[in-house]
N, C-alpha and C. Protein backbone atom coordinates (compact mmCIF):
# COMPACT_ATOMS: atom_id res chain seq x y z
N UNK A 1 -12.68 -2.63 30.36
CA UNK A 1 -11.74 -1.94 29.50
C UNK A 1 -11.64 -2.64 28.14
N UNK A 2 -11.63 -3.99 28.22
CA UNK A 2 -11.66 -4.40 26.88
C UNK A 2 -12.75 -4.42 26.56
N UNK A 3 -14.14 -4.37 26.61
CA UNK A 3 -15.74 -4.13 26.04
C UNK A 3 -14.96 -3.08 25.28
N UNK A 4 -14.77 -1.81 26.01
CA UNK A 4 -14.76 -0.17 25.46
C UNK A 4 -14.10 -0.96 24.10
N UNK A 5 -12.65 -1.14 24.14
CA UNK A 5 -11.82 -1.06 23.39
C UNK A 5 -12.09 -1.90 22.28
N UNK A 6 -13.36 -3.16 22.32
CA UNK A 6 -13.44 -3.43 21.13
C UNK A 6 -14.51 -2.86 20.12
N UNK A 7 -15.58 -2.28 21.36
CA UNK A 7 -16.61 -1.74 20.56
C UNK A 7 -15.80 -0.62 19.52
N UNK A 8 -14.90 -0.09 20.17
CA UNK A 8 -14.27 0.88 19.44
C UNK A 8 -13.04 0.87 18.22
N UNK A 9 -12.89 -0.78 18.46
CA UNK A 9 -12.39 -0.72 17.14
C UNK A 9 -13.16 -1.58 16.10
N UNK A 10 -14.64 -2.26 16.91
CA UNK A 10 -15.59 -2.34 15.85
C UNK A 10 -16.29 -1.59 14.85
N UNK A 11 -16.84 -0.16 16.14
CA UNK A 11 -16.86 1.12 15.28
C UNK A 11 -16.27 1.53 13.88
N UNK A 12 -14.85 1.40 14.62
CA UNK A 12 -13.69 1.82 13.23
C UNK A 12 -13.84 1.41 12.65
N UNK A 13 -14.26 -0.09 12.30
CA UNK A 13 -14.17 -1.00 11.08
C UNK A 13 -15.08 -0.94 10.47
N UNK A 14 -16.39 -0.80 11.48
CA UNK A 14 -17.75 -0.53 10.54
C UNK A 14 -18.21 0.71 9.61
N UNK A 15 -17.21 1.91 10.17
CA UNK A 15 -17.32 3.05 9.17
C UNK A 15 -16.38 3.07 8.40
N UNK A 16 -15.42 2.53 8.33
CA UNK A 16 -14.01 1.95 7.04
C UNK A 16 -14.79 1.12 6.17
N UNK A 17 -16.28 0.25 6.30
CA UNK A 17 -16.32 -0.32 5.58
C UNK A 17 -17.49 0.18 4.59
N UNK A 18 -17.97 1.33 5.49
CA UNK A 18 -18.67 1.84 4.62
C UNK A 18 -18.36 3.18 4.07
N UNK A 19 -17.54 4.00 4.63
CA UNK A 19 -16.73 4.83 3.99
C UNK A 19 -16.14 4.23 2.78
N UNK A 20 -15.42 3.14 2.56
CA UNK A 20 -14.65 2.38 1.68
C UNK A 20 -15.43 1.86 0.94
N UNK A 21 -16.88 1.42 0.63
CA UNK A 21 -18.00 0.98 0.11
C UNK A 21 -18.34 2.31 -0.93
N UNK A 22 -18.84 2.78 -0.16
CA UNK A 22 -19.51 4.55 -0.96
C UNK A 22 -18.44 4.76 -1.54
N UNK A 23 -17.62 4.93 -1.21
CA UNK A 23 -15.93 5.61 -2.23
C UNK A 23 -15.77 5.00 -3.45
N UNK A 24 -15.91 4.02 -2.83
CA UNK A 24 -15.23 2.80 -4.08
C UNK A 24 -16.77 3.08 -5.54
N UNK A 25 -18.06 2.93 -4.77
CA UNK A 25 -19.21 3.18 -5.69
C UNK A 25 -19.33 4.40 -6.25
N UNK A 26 -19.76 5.16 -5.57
CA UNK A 26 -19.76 6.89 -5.78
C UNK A 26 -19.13 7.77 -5.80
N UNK A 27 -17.85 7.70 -4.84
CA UNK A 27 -16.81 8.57 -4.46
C UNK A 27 -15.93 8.85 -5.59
N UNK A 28 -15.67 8.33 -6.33
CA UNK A 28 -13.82 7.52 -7.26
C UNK A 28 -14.56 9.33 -8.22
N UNK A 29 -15.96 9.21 -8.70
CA UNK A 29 -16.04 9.85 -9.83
C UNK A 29 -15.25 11.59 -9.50
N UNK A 30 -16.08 11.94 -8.29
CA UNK A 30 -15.62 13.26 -7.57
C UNK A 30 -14.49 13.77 -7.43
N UNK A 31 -13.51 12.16 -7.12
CA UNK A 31 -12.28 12.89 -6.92
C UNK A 31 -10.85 12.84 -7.82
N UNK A 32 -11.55 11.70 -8.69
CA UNK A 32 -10.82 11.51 -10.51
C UNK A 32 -11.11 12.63 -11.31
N UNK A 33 -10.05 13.05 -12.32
CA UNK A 33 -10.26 14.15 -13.19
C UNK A 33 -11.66 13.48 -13.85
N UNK A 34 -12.46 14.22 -14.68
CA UNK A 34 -13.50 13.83 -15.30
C UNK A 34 -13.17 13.14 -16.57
N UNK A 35 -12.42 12.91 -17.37
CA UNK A 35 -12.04 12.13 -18.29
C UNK A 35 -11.49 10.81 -18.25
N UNK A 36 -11.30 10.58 -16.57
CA UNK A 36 -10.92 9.17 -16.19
C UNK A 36 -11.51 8.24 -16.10
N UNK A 37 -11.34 7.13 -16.19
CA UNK A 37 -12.53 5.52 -16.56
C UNK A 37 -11.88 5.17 -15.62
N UNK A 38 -12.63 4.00 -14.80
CA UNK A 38 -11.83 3.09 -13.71
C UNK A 38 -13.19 1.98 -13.86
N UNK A 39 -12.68 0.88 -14.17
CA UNK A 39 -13.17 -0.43 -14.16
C UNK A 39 -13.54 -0.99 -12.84
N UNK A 40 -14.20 -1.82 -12.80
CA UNK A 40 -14.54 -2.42 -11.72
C UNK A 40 -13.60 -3.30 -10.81
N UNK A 41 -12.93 -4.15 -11.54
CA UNK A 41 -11.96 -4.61 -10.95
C UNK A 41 -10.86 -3.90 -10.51
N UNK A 42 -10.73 -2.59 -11.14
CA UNK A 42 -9.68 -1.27 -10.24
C UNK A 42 -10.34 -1.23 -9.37
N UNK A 43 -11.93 -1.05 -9.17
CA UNK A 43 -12.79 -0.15 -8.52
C UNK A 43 -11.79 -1.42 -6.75
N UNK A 44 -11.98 -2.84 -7.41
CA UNK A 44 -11.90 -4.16 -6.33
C UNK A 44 -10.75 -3.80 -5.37
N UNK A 45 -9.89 -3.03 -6.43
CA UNK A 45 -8.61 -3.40 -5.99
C UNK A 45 -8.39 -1.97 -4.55
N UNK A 46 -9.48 -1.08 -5.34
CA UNK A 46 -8.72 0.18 -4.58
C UNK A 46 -9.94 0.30 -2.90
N UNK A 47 -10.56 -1.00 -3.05
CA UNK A 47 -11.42 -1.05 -1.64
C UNK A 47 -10.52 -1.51 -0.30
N UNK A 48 -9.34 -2.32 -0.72
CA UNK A 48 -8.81 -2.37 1.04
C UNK A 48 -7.87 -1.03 1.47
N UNK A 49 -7.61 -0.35 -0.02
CA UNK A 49 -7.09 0.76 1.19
C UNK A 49 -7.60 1.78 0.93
N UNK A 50 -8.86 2.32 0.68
CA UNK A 50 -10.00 2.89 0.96
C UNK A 50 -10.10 2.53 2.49
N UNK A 51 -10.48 1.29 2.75
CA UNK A 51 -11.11 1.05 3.87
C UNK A 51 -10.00 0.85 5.33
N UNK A 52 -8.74 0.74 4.91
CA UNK A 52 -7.26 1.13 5.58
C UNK A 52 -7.76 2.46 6.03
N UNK A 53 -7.50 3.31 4.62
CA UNK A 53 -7.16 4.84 5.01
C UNK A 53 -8.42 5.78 4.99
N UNK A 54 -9.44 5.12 5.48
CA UNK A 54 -11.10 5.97 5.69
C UNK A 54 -11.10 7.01 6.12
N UNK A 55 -10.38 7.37 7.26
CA UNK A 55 -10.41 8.87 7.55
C UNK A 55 -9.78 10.05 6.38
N UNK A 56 -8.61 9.75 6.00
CA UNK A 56 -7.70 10.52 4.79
C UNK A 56 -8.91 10.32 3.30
N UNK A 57 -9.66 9.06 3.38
CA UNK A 57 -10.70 9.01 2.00
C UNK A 57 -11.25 10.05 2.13
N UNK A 58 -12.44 10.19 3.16
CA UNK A 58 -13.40 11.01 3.54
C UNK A 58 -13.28 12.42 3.65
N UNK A 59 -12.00 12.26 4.14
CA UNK A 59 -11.84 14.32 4.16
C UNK A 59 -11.12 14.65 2.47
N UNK A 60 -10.70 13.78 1.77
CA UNK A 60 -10.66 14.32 0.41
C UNK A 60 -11.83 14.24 -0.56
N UNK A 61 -12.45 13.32 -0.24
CA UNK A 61 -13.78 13.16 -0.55
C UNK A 61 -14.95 14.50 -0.73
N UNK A 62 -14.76 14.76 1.08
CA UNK A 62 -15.63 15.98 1.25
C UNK A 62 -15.34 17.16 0.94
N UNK A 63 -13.95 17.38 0.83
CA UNK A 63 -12.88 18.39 0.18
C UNK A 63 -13.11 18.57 -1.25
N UNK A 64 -13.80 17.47 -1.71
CA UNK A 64 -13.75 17.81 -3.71
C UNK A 64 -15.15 17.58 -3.97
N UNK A 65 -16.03 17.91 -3.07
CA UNK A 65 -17.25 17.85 -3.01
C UNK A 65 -17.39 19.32 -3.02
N UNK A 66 -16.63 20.26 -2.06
CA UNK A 66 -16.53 21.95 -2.40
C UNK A 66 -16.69 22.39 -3.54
């Protein structure tokens, strides 16, 4: 029971970190108005809760990708 339970919150972490990776690189432009700038060190700041809130990133993400 604990194998399951950590693979599964290794899982979680490993797609938070790359959900939260891509977002932070590629994502920000898609879902910022187009006249918005965001620096790199914003880009730093807005990766732990990207990678917190990966599921809520991803479906707005894919939502403004429509």
């Amino acid at each position: 029971m604990g194998a399951v339970l950590a693979s599964a919150l290794a899982f979680y972490a490993a797609a938070g970190l790359l959900t939260a990776s891509l977002f932070v690189v590629f994502g920000l432009k898609r879902v910022l108005p187009p006249e918005t700038t965001i620096t790199w060190p914003a880009r730093l700041l807005l990766l732990p809760g990207s990678f917190a809130l990966w599921p809520y990133v991803l479906i707005r993400w894919v939502s403004a990708l429509r």
